[in-house]
N, C-alpha and C. Protein backbone atom coordinates (compact mmCIF):
# COMPACT_ATOMS: atom_id res chain seq x y z
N UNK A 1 82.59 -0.25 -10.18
CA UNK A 1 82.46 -0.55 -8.77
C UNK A 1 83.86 -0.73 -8.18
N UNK A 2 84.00 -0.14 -7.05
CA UNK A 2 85.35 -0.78 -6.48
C UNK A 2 85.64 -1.79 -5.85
N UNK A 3 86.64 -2.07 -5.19
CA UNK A 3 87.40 -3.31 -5.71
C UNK A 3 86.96 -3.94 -3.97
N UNK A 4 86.31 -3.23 -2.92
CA UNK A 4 85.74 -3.18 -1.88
C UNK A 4 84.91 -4.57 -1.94
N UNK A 5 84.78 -5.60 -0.65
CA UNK A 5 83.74 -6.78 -0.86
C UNK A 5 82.74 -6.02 0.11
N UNK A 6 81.79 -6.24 -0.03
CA UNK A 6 80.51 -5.82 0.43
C UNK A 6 79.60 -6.73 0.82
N UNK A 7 79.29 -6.75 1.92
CA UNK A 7 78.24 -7.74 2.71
C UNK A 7 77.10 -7.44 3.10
N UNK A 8 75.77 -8.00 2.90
CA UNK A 8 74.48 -7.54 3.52
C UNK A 8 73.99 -8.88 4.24
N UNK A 9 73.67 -8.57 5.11
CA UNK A 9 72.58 -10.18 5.54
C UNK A 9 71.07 -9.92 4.86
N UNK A 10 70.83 -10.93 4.37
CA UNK A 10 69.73 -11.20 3.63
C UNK A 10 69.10 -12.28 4.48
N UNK A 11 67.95 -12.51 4.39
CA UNK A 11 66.71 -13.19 4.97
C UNK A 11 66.28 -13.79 4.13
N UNK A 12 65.38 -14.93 4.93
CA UNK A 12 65.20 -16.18 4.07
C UNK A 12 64.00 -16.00 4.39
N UNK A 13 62.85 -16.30 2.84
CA UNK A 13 61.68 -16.08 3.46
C UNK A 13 60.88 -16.78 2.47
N UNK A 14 59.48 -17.50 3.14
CA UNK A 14 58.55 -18.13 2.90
C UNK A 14 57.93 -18.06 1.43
N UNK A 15 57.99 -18.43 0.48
CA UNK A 15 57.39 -18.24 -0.91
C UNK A 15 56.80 -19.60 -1.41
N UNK A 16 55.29 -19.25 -0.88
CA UNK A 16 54.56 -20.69 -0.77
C UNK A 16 55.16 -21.77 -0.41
N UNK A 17 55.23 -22.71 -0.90
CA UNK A 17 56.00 -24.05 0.07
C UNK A 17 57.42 -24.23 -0.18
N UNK A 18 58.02 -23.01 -0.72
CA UNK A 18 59.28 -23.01 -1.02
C UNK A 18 60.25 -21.84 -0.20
N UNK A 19 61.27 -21.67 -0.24
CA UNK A 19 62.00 -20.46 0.54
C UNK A 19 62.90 -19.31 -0.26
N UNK A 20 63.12 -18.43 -0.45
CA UNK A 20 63.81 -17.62 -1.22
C UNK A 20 64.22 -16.83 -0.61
N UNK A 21 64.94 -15.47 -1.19
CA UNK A 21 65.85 -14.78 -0.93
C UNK A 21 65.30 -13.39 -1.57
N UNK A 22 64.96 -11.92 -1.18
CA UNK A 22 64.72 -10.65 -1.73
C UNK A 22 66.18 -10.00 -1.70
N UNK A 23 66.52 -9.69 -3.31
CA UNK A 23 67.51 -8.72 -3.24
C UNK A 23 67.17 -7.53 -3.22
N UNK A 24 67.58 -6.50 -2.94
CA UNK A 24 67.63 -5.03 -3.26
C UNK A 24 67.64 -4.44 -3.95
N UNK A 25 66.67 -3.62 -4.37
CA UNK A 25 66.04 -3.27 -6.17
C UNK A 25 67.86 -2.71 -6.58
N UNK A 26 68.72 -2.16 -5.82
CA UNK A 26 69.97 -1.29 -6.25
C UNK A 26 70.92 -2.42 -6.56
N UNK A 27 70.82 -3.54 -5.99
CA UNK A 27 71.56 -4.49 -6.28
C UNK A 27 71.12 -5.19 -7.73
N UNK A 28 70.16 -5.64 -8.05
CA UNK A 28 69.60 -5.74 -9.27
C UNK A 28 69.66 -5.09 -10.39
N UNK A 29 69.51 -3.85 -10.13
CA UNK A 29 70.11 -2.54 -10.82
C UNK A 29 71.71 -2.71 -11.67
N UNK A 30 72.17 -2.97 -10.49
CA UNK A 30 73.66 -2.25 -10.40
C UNK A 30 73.88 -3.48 -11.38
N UNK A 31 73.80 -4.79 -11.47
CA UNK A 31 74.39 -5.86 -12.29
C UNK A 31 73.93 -6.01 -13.83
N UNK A 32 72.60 -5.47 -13.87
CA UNK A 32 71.55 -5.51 -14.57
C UNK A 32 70.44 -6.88 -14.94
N UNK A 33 70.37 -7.22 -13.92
CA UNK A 33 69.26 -8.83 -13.28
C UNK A 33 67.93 -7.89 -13.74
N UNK A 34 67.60 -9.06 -14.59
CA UNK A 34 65.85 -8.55 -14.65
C UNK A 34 65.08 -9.38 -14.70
N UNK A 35 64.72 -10.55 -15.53
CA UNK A 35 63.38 -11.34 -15.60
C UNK A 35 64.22 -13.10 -14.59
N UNK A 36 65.84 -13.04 -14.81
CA UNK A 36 66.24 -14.53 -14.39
C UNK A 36 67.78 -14.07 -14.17
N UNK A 37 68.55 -15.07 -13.25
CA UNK A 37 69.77 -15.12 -13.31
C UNK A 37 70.18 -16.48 -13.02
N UNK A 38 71.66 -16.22 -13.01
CA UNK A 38 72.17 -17.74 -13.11
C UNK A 38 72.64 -18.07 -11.18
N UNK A 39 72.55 -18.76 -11.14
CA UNK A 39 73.13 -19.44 -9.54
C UNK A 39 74.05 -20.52 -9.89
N UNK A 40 75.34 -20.00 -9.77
CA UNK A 40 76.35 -21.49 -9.60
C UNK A 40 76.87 -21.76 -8.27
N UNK A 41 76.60 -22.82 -7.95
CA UNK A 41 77.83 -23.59 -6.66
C UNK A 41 78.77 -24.01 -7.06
N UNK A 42 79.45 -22.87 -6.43
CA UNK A 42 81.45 -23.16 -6.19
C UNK A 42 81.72 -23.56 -5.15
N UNK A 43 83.22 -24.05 -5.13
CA UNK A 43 83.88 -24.47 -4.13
C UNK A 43 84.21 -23.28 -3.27
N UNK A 44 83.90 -22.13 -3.21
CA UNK A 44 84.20 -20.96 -2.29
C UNK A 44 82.34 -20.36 -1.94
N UNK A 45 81.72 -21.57 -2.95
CA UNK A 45 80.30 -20.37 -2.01
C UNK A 45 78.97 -20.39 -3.13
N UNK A 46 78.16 -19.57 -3.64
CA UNK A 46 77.37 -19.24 -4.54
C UNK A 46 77.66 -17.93 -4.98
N UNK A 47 77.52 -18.13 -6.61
CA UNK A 47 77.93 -17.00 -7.43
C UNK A 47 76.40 -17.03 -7.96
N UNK A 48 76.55 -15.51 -7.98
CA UNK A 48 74.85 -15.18 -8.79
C UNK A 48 75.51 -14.33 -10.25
N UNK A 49 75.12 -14.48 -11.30
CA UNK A 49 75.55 -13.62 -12.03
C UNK A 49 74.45 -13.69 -13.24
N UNK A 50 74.70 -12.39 -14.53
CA UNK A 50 73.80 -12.38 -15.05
C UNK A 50 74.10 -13.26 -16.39
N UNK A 51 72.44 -13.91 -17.11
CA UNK A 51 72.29 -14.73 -17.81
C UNK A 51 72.63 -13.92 -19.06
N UNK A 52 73.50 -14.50 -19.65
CA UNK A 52 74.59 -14.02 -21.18
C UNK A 52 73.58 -14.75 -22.34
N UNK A 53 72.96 -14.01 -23.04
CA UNK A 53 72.42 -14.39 -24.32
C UNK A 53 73.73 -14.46 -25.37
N UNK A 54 73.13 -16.17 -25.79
CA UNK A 54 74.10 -16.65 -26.72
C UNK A 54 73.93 -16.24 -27.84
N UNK A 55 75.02 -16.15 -29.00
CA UNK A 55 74.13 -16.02 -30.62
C UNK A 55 74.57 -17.83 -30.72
N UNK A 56 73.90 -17.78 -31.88
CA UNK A 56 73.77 -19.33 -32.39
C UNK A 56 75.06 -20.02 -32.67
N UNK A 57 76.17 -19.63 -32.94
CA UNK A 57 77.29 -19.72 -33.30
C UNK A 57 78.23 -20.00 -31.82
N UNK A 58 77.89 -19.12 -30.65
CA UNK A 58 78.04 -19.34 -29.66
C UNK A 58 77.56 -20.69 -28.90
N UNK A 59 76.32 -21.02 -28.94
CA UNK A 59 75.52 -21.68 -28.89
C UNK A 59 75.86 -23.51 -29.03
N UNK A 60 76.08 -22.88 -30.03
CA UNK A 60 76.43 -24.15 -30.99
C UNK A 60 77.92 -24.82 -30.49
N UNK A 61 79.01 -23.60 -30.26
CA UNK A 61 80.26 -24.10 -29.75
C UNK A 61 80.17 -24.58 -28.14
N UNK A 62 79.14 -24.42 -27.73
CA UNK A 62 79.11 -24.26 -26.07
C UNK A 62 78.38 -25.89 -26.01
N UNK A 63 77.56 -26.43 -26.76
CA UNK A 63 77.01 -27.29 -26.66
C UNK A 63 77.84 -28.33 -27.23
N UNK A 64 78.78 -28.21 -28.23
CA UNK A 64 80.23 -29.06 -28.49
C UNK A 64 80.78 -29.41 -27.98
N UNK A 65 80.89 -28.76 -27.10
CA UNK A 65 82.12 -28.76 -25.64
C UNK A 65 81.37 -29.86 -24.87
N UNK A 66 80.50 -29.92 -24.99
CA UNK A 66 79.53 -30.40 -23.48
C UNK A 66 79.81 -31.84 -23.53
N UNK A 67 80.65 -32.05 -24.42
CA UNK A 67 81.01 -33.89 -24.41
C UNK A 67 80.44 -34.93 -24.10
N UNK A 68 78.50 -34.65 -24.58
CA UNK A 68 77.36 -35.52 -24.25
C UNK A 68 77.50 -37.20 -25.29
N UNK A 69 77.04 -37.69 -24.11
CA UNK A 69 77.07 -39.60 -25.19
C UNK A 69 75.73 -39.39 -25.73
N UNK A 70 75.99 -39.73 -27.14
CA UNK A 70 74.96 -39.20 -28.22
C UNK A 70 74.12 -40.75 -28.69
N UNK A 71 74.82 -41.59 -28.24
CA UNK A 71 74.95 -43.09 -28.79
C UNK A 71 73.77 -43.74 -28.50
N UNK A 72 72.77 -43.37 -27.80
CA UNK A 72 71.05 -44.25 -27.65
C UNK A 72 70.23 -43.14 -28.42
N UNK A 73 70.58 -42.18 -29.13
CA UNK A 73 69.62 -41.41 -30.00
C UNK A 73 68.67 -41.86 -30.80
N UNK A 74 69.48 -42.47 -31.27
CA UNK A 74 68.41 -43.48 -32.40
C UNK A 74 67.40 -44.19 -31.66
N UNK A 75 67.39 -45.12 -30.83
CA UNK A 75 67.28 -45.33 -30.32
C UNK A 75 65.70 -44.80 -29.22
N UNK A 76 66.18 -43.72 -28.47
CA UNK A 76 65.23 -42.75 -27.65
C UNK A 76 64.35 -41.89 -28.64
N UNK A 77 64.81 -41.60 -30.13
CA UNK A 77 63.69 -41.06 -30.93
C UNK A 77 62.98 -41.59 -31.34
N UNK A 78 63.26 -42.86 -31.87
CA UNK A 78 62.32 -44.05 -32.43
C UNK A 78 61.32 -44.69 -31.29
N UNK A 79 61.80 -44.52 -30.16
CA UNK A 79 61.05 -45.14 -29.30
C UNK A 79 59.64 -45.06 -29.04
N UNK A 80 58.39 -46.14 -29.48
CA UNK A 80 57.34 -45.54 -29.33
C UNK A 80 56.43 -44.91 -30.38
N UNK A 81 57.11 -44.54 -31.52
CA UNK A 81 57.22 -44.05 -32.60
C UNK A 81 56.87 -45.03 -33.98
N UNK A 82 55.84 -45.41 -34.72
CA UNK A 82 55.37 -45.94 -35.31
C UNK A 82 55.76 -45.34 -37.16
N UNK A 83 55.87 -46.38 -38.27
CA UNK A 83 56.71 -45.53 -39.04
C UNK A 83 55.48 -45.11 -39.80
N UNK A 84 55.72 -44.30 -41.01
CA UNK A 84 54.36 -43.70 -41.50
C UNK A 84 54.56 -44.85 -42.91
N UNK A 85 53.69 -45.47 -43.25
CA UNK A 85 53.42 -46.22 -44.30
C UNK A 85 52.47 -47.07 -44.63
């Protein structure tokens, strides 16, 4: 594709009690969007782009990163949870 920005106005439209957006089967095409994509909010706007299947290894490093507090685990699994004996 070239290096050209390209603009369409798109319409906002009624999808049961919710609102959405129809892209253009060529636009879908052209990225290769098929069953889902990703929507991020940036500081310049919304990026749509397509959803990257991880392998497990990938996966695994991406969820490392994510620098989650792991520390009520014990905790939230046991919860509720009766022991077997």
């Amino acid at each position: 594709m070239d290096n050209q920005i390209k603009s369409r106005r798109i319409k906002i439209v009624p999808i049961g009690r919710s609102q959405g957006i129809m892209l253009p089967k060529t636009v879908l095409h052209r990225y290769g969007f098929t069953d889902s994509l990703i929507l991020e909010e940036t500081d310049s706007g919304l990026l749509l782009r397509k959803q990257e299947k991880l392998s497990w290894a990938e996966t695994y490093k991406a969820m490392s990163n994510e620098q989650e507090d792991w520390s009520d685990f014990d905790a939230v699994t046991g919860d509720g949870l009766k022991e077997n004996g």
